[in-house]
Structures are given as C-alpha cells and as structure tokens.
N, C-alpha and C. Protein backbone atom coordinates (compact mmCIF):
# COMPACT_ATOMS: atom_id res chain seq x y z
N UNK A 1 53.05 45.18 -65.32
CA UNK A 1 53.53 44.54 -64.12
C UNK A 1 52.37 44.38 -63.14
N UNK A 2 52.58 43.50 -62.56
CA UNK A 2 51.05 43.03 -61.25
C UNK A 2 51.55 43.31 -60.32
N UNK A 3 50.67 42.91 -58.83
CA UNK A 3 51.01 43.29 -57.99
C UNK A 3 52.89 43.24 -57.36
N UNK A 4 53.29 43.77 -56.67
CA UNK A 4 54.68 43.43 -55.84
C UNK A 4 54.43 43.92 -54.81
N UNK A 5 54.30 42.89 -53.37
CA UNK A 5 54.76 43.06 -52.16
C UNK A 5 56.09 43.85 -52.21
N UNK A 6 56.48 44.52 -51.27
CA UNK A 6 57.84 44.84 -50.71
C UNK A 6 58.28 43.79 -49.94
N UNK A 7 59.51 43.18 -50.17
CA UNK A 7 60.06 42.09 -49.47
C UNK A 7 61.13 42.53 -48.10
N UNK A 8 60.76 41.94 -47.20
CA UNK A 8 61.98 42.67 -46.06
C UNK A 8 63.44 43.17 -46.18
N UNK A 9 64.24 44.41 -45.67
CA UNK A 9 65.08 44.85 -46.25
C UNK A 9 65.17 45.26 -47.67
N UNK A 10 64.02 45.33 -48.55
CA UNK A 10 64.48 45.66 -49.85
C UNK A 10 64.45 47.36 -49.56
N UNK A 11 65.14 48.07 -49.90
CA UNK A 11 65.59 49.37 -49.75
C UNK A 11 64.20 49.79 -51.30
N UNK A 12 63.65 49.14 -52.04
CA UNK A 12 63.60 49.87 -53.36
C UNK A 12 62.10 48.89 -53.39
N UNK A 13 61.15 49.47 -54.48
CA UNK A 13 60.03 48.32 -54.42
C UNK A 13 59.56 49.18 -56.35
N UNK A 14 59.54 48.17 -56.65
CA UNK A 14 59.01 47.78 -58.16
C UNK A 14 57.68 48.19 -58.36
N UNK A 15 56.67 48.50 -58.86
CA UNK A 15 55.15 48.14 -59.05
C UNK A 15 54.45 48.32 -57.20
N UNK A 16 53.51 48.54 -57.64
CA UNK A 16 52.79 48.50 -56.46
C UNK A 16 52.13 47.52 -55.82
N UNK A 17 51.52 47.32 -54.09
CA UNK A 17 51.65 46.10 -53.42
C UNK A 17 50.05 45.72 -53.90
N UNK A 18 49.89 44.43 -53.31
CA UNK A 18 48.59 43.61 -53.81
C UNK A 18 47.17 44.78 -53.11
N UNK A 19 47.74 45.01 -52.11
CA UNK A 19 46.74 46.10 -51.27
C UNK A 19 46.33 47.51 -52.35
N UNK A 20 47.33 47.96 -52.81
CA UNK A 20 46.73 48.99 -53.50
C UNK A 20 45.65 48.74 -54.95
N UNK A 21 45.68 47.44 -55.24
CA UNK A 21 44.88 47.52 -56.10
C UNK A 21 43.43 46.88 -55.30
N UNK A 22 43.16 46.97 -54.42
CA UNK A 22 42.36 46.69 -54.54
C UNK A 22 40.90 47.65 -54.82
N UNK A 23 41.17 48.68 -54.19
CA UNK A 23 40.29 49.72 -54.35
C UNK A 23 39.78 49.56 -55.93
N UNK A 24 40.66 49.63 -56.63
CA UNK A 24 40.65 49.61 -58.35
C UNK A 24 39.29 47.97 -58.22
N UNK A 25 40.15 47.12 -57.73
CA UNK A 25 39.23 45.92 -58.28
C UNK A 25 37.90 45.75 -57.95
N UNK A 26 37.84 46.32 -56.96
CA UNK A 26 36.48 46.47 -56.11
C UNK A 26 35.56 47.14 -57.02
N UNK A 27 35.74 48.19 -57.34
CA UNK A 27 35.55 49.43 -58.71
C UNK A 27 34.99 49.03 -59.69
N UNK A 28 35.71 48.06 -60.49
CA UNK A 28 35.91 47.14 -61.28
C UNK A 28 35.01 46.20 -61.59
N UNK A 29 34.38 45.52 -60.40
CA UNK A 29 33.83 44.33 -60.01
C UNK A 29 34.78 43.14 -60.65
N UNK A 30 35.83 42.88 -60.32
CA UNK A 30 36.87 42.53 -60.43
C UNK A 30 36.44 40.90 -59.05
N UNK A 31 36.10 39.62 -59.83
CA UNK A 31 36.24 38.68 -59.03
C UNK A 31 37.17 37.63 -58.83
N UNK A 32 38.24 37.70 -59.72
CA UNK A 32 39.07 36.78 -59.61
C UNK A 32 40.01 37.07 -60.28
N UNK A 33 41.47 37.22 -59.60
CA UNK A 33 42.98 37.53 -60.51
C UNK A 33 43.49 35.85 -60.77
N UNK A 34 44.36 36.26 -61.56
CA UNK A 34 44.95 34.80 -62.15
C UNK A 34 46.45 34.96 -62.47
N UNK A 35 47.15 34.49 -61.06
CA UNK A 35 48.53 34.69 -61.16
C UNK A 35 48.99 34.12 -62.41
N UNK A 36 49.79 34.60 -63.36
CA UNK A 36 50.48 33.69 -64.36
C UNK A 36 52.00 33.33 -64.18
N UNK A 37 52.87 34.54 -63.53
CA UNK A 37 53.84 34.04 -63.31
C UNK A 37 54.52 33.55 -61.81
N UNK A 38 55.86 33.93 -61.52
CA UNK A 38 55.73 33.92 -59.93
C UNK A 38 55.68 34.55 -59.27
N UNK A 39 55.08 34.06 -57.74
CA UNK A 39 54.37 34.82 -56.57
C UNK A 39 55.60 36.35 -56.51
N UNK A 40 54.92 37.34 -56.24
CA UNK A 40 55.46 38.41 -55.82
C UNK A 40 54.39 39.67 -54.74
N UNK A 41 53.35 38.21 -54.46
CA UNK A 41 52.29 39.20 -53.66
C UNK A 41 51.72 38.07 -52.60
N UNK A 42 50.97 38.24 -51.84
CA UNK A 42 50.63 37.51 -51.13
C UNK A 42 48.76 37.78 -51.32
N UNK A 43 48.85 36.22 -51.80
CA UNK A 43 47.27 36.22 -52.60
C UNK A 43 45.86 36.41 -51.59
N UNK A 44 46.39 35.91 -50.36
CA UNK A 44 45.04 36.21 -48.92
C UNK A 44 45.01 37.53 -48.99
N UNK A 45 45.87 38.40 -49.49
CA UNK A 45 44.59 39.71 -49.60
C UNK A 45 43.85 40.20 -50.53
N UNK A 46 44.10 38.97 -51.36
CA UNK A 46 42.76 39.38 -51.81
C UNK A 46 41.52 38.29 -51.77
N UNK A 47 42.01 36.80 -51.50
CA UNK A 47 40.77 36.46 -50.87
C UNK A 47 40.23 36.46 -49.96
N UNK A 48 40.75 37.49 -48.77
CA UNK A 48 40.12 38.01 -47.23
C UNK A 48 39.27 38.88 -48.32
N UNK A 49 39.78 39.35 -49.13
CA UNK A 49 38.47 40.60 -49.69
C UNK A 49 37.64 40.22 -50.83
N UNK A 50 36.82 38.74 -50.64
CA UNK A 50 36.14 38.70 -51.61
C UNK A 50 36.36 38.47 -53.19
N UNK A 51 38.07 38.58 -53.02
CA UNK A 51 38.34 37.84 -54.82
C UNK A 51 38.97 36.82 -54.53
N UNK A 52 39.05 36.01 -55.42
CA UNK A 52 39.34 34.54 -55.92
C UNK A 52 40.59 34.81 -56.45
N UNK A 53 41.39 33.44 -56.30
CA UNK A 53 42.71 34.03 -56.40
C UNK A 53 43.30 32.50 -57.27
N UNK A 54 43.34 32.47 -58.28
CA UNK A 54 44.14 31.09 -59.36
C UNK A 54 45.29 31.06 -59.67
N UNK A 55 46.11 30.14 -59.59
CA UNK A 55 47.73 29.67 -60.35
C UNK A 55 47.83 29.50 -61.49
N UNK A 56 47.92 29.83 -62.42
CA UNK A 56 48.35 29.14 -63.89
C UNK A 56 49.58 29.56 -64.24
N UNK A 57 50.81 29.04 -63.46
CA UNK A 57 52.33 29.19 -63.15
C UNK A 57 52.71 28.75 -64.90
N UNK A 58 53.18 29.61 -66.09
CA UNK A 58 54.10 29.60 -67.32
C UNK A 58 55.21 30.53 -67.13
N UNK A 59 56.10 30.01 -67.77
CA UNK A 59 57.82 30.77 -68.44
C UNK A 59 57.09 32.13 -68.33
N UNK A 60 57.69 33.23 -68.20
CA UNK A 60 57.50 34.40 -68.91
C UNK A 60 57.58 34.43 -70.43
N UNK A 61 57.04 34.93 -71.50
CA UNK A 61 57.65 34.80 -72.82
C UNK A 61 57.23 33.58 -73.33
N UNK A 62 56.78 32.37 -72.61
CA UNK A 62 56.32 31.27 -73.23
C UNK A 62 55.24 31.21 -73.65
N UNK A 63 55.10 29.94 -74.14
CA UNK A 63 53.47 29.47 -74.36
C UNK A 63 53.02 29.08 -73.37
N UNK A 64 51.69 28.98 -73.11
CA UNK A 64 51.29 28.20 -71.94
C UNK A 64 51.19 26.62 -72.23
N UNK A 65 51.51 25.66 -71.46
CA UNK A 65 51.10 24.49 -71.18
C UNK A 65 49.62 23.81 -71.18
N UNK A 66 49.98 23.07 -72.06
CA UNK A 66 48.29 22.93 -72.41
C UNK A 66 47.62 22.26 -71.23
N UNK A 67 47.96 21.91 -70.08
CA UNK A 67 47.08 22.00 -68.63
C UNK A 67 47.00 23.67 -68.84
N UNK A 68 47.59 24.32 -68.82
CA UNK A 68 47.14 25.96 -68.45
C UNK A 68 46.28 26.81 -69.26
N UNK A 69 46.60 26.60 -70.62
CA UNK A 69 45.38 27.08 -71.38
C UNK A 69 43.62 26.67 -71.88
C-alpha cells in the first residue's frame, strides 16, 4: 500500500500519510514516485521536497494502457 492521507472526519486511517515517507525517501535517494492508482495523498509534499511526482492512472489488477507502459 502507498502513501494515505487521513481524510477529514475519517475516525480510522489505512497505511501511512505521504509525510512519513519521506524521511525513508530522502534515505533512499528516492527522486521520483509514480502514482499508479488513485490519488490518496497529496503529491506537493513531495514536490515541496525535492521529488518529482508522475500519473500513470491504471485499473488496479489491470494491464497498463499502452500510453502508460
């Protein structure tokens, strides 16, 4: 699972927020994530911090779209 914001009122939160990884990516030398599915983070934090941040929006479980691969 990738990042998950906590969304307002959610009593419960899934996976951890885009902020905690960053320490890890930094670490890492980690320059660019590549969302594949949908948004569940808010991607300016991590390009306020120096990573690059790409869409390549597929099904879960699918193939990718040959624009995406």
């Amino acid at each position: 699972m990738g990042p998950v914001d906590k969304q307002p009122g959610e009593q419960r939160q899934f996976g951890h927020s885009v902020s905690s990884y960053l320490n890890i990516f930094k670490h890492l030398k980690v320059s660019k994530v590549i969302r594949l599915n949908e948004p569940k983070y808010e991607e300016s934090v991590l390009t306020r911090n120096g990573i690059e941040h790409e869409e390549m929006y597929f099904n879960d479980g699918s193939v990718p779209p040959d624009e995406v691969a």
